[in-house]
C-alpha atoms as a PDB file:
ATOM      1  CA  UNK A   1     -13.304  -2.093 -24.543  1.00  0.00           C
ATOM      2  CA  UNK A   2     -15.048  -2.552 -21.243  1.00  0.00           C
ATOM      3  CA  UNK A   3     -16.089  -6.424 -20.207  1.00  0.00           C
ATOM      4  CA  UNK A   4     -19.271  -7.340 -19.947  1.00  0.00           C
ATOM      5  CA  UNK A   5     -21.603  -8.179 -17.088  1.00  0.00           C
ATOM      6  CA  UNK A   6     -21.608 -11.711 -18.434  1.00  0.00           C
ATOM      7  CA  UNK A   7     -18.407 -12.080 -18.526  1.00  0.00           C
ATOM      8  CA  UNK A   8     -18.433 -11.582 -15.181  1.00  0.00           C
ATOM      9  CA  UNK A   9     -21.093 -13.615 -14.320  1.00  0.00           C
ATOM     10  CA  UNK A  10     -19.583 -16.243 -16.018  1.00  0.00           C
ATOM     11  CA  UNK A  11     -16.318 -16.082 -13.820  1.00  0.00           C
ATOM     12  CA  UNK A  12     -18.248 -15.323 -10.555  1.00  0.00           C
ATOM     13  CA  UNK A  13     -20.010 -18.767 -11.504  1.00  0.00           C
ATOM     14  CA  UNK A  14     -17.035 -20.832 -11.925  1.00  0.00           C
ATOM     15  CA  UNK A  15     -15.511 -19.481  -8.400  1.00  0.00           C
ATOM     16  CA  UNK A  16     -19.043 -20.173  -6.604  1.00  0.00           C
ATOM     17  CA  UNK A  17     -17.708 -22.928  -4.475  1.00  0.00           C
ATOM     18  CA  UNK A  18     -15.349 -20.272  -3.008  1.00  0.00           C
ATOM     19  CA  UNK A  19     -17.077 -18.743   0.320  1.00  0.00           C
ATOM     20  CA  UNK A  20     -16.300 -14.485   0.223  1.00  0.00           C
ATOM     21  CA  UNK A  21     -15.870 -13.903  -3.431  1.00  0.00           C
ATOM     22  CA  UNK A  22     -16.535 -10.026  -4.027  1.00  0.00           C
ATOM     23  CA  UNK A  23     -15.529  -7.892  -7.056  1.00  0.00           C
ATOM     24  CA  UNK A  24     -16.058  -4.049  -7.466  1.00  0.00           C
ATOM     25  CA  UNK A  25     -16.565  -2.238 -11.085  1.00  0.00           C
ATOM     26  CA  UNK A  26     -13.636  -0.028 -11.831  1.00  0.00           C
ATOM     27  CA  UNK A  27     -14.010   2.031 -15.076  1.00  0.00           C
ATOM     28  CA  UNK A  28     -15.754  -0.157 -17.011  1.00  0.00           C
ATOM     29  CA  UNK A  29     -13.696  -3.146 -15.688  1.00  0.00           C
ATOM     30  CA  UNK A  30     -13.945  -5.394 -12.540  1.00  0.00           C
ATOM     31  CA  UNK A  31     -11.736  -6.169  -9.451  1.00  0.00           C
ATOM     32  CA  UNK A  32     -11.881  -9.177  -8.061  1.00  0.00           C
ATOM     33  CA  UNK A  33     -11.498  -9.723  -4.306  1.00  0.00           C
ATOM     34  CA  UNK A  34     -10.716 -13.324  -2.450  1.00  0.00           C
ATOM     35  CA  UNK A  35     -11.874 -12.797   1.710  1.00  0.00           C
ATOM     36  CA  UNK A  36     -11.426  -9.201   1.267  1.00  0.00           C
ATOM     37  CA  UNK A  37      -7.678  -9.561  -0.770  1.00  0.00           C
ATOM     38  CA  UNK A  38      -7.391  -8.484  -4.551  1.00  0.00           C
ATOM     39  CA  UNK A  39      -6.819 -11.653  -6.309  1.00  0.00           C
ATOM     40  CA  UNK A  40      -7.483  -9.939  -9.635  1.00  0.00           C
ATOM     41  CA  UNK A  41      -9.958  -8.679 -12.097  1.00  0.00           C
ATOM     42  CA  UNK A  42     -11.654  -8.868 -15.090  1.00  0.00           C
ATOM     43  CA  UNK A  43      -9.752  -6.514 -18.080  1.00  0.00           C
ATOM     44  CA  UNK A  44     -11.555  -6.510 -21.506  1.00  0.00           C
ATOM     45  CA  UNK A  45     -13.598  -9.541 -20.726  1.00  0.00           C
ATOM     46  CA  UNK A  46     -10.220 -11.245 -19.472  1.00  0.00           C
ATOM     47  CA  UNK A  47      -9.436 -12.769 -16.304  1.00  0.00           C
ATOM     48  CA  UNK A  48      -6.139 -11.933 -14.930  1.00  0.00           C
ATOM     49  CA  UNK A  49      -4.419 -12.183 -11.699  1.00  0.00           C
ATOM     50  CA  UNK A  50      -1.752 -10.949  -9.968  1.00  0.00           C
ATOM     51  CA  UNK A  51       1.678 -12.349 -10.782  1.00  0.00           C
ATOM     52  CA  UNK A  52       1.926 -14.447  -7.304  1.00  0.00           C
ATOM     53  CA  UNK A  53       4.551 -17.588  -7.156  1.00  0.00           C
ATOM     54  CA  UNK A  54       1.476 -19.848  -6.344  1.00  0.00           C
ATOM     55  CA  UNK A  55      -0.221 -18.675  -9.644  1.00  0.00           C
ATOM     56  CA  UNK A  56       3.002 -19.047 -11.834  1.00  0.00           C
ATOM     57  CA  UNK A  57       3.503 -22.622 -10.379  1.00  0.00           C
ATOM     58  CA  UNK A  58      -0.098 -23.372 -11.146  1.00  0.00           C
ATOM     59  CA  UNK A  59       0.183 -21.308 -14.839  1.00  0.00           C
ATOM     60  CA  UNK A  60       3.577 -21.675 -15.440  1.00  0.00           C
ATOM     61  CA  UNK A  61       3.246 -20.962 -19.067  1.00  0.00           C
ATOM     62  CA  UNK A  62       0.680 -18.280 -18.145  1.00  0.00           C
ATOM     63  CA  UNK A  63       1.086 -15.203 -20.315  1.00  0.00           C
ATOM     64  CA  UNK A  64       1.971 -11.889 -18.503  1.00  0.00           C
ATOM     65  CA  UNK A  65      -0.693  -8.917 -20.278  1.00  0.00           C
ATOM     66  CA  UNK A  66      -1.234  -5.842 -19.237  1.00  0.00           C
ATOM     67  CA  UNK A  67      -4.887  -4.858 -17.507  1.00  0.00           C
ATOM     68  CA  UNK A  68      -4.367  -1.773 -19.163  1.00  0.00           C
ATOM     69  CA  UNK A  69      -2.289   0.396 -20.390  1.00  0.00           C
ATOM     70  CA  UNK A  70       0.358   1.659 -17.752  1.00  0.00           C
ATOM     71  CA  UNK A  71      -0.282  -0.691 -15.104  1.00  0.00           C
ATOM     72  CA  UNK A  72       1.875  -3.529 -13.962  1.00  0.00           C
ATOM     73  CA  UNK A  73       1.698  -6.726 -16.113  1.00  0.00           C
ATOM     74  CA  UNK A  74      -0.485  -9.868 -14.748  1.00  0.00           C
ATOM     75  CA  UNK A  75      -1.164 -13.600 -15.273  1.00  0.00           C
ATOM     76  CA  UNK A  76      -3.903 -14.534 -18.221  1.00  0.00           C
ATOM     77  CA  UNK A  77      -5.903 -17.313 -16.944  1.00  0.00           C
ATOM     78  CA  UNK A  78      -6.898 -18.825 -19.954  1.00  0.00           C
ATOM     79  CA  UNK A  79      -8.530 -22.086 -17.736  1.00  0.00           C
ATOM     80  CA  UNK A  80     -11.528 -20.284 -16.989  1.00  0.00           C
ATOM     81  CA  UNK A  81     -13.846 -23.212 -18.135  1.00  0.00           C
ATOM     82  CA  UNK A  82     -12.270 -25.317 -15.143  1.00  0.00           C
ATOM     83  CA  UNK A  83     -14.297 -23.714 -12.282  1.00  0.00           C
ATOM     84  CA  UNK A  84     -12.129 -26.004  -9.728  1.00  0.00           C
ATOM     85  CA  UNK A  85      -9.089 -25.217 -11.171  1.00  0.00           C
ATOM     86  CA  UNK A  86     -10.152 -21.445 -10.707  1.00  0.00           C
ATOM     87  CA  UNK A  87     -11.092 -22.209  -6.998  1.00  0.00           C
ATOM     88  CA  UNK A  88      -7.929 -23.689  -6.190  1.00  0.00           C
ATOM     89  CA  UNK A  89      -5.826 -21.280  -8.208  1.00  0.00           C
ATOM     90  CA  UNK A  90      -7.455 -18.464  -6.087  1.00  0.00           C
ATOM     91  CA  UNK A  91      -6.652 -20.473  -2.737  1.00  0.00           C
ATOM     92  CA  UNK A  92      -3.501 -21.112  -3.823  1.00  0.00           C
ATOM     93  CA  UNK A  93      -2.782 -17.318  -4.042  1.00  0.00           C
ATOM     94  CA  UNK A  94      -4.890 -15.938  -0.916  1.00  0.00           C
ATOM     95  CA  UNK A  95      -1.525 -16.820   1.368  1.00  0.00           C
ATOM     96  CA  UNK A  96       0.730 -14.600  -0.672  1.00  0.00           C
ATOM     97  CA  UNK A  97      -1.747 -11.726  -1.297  1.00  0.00           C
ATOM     98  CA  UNK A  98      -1.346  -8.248   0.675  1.00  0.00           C
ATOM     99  CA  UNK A  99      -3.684  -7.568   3.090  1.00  0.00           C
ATOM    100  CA  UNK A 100      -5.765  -4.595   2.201  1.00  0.00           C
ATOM    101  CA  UNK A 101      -4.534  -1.351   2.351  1.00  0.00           C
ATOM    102  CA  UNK A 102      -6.634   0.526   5.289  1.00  0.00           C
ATOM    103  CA  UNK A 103      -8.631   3.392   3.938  1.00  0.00           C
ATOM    104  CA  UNK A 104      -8.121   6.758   5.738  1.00  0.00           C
ATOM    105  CA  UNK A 105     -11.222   8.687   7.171  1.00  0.00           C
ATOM    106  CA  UNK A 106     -12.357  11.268   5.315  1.00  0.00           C
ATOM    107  CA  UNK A 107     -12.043  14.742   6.910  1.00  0.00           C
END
């Protein structure tokens, strides 16, 4: 099942307060970026984020599901009516996330 735009709408909402919020439709799903970092996405009108130790402190009895089948497991946030709980789960995270992987130029 793919999640809807309102979903995501919904969840876009919630995080408004946050400055840089971006997200990118995937197959029929969404990825959310935090200042240009992958925080998470939107799975089957789900939010879930990546396993980070900030987000298991904040979630601690946080589920782990998968996004979708064969990818690595991730952290339901099931608080998604609590938009500043959202906001300062995601800038609780942004110090632990990767940087972005740089893209190589196409030949």
């Amino acid at each position: 099942m793919a999640s809807s735009t309102s979903y995501l709408n919904y969840i876009l909402e919630q995080v408004s307060g946050l400055e840089d919020i971006t997200c990118r439709a995937m197959m029929g799903e969404y990825i959310l970026y935090y200042q240009g970092k992958i925080v998470g996405g939107i799975y089957d009108d789900r939010l879930l984020v990546k396993p980070m130790a900030a987000a298991r402190q904040m979630m601690p009895d946080a589920p782990e599901e998968l996004p979708y089948e064969g990818a690595k497991p991730m952290l339901l946030v099931e608080r998604t009516d609590d938009g500043a709980f959202l906001c300062a789960l995601f800038q609780a995270m942004l110090p632990e996330l990767p940087a972005p992987k740089k893209r190589k130029p196409k030949a």
